[in-house]
Protein backbone atom coordinates (compact mmCIF):
# COMPACT_ATOMS: atom_id res chain seq x y z
CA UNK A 1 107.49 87.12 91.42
CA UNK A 2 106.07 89.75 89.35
CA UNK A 3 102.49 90.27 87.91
CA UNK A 4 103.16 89.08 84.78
CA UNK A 5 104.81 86.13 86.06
CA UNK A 6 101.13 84.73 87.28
CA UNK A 7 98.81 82.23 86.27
CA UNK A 8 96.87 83.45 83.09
CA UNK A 9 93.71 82.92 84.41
CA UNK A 10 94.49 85.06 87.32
CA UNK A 11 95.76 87.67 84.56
CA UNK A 12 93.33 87.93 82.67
CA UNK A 13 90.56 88.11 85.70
CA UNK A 14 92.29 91.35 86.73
CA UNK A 15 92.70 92.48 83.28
CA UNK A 16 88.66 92.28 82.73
CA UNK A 17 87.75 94.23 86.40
CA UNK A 18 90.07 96.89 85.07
CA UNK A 19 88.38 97.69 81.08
CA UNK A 20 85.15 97.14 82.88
CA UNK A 21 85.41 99.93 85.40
CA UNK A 22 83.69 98.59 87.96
CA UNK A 23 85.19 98.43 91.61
CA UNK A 24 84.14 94.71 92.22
CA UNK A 25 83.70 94.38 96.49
CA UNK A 26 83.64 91.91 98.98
CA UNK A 27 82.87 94.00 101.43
CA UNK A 28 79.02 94.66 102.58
CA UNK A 29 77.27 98.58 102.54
CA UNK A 30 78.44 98.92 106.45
CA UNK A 31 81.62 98.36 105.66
CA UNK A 32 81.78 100.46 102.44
CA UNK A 33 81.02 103.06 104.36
CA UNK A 34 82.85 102.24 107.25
CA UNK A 35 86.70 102.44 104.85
CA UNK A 36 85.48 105.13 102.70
CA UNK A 37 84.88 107.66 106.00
CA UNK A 38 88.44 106.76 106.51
CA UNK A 39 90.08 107.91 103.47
CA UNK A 40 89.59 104.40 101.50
CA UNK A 41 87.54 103.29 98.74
CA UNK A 42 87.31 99.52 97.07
CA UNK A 43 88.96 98.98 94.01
CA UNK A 44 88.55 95.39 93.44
CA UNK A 45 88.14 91.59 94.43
CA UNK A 46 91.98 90.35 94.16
CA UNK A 47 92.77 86.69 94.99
CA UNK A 48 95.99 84.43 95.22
CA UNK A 49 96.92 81.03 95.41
CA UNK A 50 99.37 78.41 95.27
CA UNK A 51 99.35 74.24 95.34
CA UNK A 52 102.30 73.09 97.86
CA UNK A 53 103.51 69.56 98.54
CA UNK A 54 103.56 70.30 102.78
CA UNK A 55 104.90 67.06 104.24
CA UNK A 56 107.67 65.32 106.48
CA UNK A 57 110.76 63.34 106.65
CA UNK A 58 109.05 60.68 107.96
CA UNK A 59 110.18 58.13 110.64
CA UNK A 60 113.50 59.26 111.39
CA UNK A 61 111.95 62.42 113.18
CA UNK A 62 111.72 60.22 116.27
CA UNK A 63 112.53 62.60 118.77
CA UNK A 64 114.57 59.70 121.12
CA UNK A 65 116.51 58.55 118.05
CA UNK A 66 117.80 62.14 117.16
CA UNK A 67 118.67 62.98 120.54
CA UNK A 68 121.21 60.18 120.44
CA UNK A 69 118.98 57.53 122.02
CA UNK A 70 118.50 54.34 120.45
CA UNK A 71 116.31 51.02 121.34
CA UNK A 72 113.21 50.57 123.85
CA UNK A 73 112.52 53.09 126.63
CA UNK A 74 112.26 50.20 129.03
CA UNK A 75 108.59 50.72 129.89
CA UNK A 76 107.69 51.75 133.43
CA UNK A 77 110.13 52.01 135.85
CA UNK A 78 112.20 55.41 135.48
CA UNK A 79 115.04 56.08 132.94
CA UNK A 80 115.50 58.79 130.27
CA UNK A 81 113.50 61.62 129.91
CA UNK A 82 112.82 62.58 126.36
CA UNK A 83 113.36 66.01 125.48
CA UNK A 84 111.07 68.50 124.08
CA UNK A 85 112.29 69.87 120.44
CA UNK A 86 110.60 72.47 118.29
CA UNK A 87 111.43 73.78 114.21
CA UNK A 88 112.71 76.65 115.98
CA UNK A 89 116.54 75.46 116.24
CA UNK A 90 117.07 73.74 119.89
CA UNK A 91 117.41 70.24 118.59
CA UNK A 92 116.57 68.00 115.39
CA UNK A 93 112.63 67.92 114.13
CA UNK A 94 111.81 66.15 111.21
CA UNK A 95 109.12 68.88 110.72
CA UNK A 96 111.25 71.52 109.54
CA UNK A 97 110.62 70.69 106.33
CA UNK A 98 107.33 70.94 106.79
CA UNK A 99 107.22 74.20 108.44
CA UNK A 100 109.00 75.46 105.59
CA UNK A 101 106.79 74.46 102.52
CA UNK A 102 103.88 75.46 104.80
CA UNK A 103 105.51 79.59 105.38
CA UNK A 104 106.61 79.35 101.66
CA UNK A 105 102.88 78.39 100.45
CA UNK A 106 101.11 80.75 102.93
CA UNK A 107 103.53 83.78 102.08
CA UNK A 108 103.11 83.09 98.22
CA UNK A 109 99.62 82.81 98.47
CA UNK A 110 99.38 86.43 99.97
CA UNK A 111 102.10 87.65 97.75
CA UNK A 112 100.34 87.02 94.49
CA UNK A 113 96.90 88.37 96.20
CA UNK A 114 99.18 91.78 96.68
CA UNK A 115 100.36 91.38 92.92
CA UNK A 116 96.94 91.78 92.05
CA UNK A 117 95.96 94.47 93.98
CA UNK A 118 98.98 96.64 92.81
CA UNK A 119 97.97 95.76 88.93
CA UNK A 120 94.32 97.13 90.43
CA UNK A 121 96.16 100.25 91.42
CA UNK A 122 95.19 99.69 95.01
CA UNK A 123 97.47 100.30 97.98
CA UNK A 124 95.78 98.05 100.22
CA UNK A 125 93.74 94.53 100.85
CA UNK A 126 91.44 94.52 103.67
CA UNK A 127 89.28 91.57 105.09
CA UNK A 128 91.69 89.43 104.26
CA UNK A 129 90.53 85.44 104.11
CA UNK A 130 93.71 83.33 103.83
CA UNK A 131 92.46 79.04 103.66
CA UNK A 132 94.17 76.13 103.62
CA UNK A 133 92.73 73.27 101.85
CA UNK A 134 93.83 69.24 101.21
CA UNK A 135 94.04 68.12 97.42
CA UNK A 136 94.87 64.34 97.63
CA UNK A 137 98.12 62.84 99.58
CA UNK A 138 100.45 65.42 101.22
CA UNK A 139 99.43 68.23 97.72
CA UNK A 140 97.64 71.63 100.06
CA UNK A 141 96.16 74.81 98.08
CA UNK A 142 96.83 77.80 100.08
CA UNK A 143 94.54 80.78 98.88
CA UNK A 144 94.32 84.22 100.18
CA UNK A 145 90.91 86.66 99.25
CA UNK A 146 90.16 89.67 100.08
CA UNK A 147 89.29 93.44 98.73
CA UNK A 148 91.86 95.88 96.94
CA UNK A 149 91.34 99.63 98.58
CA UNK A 150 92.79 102.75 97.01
CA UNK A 151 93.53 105.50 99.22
CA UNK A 152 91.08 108.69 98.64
CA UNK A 153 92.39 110.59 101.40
CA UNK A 154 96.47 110.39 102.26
CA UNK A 155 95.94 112.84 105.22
CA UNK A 156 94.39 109.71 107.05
CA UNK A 157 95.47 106.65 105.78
CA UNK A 158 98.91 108.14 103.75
CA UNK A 159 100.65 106.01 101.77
CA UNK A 160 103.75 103.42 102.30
CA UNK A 161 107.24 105.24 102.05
CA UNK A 162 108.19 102.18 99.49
CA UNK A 163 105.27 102.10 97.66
CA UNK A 164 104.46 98.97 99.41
CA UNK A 165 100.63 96.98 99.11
CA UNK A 166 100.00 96.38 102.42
CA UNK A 167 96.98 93.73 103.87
CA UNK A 168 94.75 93.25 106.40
CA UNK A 169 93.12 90.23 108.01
CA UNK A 170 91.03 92.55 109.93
CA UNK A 171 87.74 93.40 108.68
CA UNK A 172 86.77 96.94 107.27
CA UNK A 173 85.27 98.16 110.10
CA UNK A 174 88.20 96.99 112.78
CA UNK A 175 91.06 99.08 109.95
CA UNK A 176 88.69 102.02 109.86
CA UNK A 177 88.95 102.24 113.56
CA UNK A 178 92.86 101.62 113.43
CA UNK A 179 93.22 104.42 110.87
CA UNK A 180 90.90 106.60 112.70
CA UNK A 181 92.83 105.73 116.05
CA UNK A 182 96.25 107.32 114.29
CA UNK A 183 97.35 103.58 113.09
CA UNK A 184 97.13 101.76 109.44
CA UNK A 185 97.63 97.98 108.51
CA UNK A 186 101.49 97.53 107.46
CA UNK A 187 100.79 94.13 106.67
CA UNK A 188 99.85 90.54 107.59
CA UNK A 189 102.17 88.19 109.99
CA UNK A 190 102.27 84.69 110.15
CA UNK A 191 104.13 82.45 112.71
CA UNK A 192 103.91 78.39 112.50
CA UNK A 193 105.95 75.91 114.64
CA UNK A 194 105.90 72.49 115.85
CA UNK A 195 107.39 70.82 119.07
CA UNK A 196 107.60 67.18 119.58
CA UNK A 197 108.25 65.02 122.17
CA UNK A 198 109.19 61.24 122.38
CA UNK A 199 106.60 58.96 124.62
CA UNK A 200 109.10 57.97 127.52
CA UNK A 201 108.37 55.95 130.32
CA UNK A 202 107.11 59.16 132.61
CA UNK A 203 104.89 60.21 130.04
CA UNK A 204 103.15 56.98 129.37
CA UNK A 205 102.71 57.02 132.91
CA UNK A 206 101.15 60.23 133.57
CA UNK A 207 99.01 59.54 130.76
CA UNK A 208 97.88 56.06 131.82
CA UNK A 209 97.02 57.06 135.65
CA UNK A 210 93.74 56.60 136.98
CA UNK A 211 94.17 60.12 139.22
CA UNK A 212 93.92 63.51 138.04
CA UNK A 213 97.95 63.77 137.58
CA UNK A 214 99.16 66.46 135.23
CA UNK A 215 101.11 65.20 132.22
CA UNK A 216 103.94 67.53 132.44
CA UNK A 217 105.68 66.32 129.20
CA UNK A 218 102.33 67.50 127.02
CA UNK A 219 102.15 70.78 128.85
CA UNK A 220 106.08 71.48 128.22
CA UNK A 221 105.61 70.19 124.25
CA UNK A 222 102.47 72.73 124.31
CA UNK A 223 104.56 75.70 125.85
CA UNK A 224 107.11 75.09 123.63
CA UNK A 225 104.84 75.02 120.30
CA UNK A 226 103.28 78.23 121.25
CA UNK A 227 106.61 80.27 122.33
CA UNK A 228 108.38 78.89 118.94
CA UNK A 229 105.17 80.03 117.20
CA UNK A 230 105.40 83.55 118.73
CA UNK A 231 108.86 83.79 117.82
CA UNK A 232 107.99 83.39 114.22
CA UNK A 233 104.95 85.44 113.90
CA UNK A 234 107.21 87.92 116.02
CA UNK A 235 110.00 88.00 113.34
CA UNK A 236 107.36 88.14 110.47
CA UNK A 237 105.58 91.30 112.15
CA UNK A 238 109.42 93.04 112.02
CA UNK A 239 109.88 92.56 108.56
CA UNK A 240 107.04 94.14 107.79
CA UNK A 241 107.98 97.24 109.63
CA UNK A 242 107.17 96.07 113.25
CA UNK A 243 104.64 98.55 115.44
CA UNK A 244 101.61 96.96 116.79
CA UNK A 245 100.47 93.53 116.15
CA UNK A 246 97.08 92.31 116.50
CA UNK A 247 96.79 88.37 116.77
CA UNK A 248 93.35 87.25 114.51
CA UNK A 249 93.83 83.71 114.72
CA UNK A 250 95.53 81.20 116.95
CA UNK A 251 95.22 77.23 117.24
CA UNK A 252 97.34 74.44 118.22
CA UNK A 253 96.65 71.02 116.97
CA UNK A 254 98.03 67.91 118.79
CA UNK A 255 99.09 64.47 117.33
CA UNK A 256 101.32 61.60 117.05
CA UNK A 257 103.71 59.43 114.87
CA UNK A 258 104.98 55.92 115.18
CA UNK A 259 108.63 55.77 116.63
CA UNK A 260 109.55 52.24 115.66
CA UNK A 261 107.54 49.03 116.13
CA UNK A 262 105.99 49.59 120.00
CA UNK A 263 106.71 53.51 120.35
CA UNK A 264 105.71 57.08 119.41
CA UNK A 265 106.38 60.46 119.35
CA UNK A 266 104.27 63.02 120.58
CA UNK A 267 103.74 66.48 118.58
CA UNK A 268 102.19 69.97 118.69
CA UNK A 269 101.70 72.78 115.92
CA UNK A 270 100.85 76.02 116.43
CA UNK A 271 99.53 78.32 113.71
CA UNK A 272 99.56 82.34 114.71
CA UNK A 273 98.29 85.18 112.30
CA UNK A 274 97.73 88.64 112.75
CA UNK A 275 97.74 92.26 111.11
CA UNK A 276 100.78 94.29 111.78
CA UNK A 277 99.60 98.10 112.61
CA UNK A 278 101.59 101.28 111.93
CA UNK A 279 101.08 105.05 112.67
CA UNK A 280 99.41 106.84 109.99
CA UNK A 281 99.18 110.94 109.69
CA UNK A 282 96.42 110.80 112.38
CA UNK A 283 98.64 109.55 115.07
CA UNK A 284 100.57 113.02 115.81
CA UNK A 285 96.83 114.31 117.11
CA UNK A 286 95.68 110.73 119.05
CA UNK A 287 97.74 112.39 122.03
CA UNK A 288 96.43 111.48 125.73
CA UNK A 289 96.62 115.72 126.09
CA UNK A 290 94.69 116.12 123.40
CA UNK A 291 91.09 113.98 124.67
CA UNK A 292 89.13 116.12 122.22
CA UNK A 293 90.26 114.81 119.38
CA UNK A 294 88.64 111.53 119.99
CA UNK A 295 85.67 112.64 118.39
CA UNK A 296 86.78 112.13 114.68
CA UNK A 297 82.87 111.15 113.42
CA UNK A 298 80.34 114.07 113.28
CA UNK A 299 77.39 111.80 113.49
CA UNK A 300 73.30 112.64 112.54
CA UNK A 301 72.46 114.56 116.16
CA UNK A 302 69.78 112.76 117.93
CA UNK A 303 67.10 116.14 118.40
CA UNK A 304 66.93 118.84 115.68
CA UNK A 305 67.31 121.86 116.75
CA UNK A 306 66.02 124.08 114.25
CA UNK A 307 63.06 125.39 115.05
CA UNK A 308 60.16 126.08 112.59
């Protein structure tokens, strides 16, 4: 997608900031201050976002019936164990689907927030807010906000070898210290997966006794979710040039779906996000033989010593 290629509304929004001449910010004095002592300076509010349709196949996901079982579990008693499957590729999930739409929104929705800082002439977004929110039925907006930054100094921050916007979900402050520290944002990674697991006989039974007995089928379907997850958010930090990534958000959600008339299925999703961190032109003097250089701020000394 290119910049012309988005909503006119969001056109013409950037279109004003730019004949007005006024760097519009998000970011408070602090922070100002904090970006601009390290070679950055706002250029503009830039937003994107998209409406999805995020949903799933429904009840053929059961987790028994596409591992090749069919009919009642049989209760109590002992049996089949139900495996664990994830969206990552070891067995059938109905949520793949649903992963999908979900990467596609979230990616678009940072995607057109870049457009709009490179029509700003910016070569960054920090603070980076990216939301989810429900319309009506299975309809999501995904919306990503943050702050365009031009670079003011290249001998600190320099600038993307392909030209490249690059984003931050860190706030001003945290990428001053990164640049500062010989590292800049490369970009914004995002990693979502879900595991599920059919309600078998053991696992109804774990969950049902009256003794502190560890459900060993949740804690798998958990392990699994987050590992998948990691996987994903790993894969997403590579593409944007790999280095350092710094997680900002993770959560795991549980829940559960019918699986024919007296049965369910058991799931997990697991949302990771972080900020991908690459060296800069400070990061050749950030050497552990080199301890002086730590002291990059010349700060207001606490006694004057002039004397009068």
């Amino acid at each position: 997608m290119r910049f012309t290629e988005l909503p006119p509304a969001a056109q013409a929004r950037i279109a004003k900031q730019r004949e007005s001449g006024v760097a519009g910010s998000l970011l408070s004095a602090p922070a100002t201050a904090a970006i601009r002592g390290a070679g950055l300076a706002a250029a503009g509010e830039v937003f994107g976002c998209v409406a999805m349709n995020v949903g799933w196949t429904g009840s053929m996901g059961c987790g028994a019936y596409r591992s090749g079982f069919s009919g009642n579990m049989g209760g109590y008693g002992g049996g089949w164990i139900s495996p664990v499957l994830t969206t990552e590729g070891n067995g059938w999930n109905a949520f793949g689907p649903y992963v999908q739409a979900y990467e596609a929104a979230w990616h678009d929705a940072v995607h057109r927030m870049l457009l709009e800082a490179a029509a700003l002439g910016a070569e960054g977004v920090v603070g980076v807010r990216v939301t989810r929110t429900h319309l009506t039925g299975t309809a999501w907006e995904f919306a990503a906000l943050g702050t365009a930054v031009r670079v003011i100094d290249a001998s600190l921050v320099g600038h993307d070898p392909q030209r490249r916007v690059w984003a931050a979900d860190l706030s001003a402050e945290d990428v001053a210290a990164a640049i500062h520290s010989g590292r800049r944002p490369g970009g914004i990674a995002f990693g979502l997966a879900v595991s599920t697991k059919h309600e078998d006989w053991q696992l109804q039974q774990q969950r049902s006794s009256w003794t502190g007995t560890e459900v060993t089928g949740l804690t798998e379907m958990l392990h699994a979710s987050r590992e998948a997850a990691r996987n994903r958010i790993t894969a997403s930090a590579n593409r944007l040039g790999g280095g350092t990534l710094v997680i900002t958000a993770m959560g795991t959600r549980e829940f559960d779906t019918a699986c024919g008339d007296k049965e369910s299925d058991l799931h997990a999703e697991t949302v990771l996000q972080g900020t991908v961190l690459v060296p800069a032109p400070h990061a050749a003097f950030r050497t552990s033989d080199r301890p002086g250089t730590a002291q990059v701020l010349s700060v207001l000394p606490v006694t004057d010593r002039r004397r009068f």
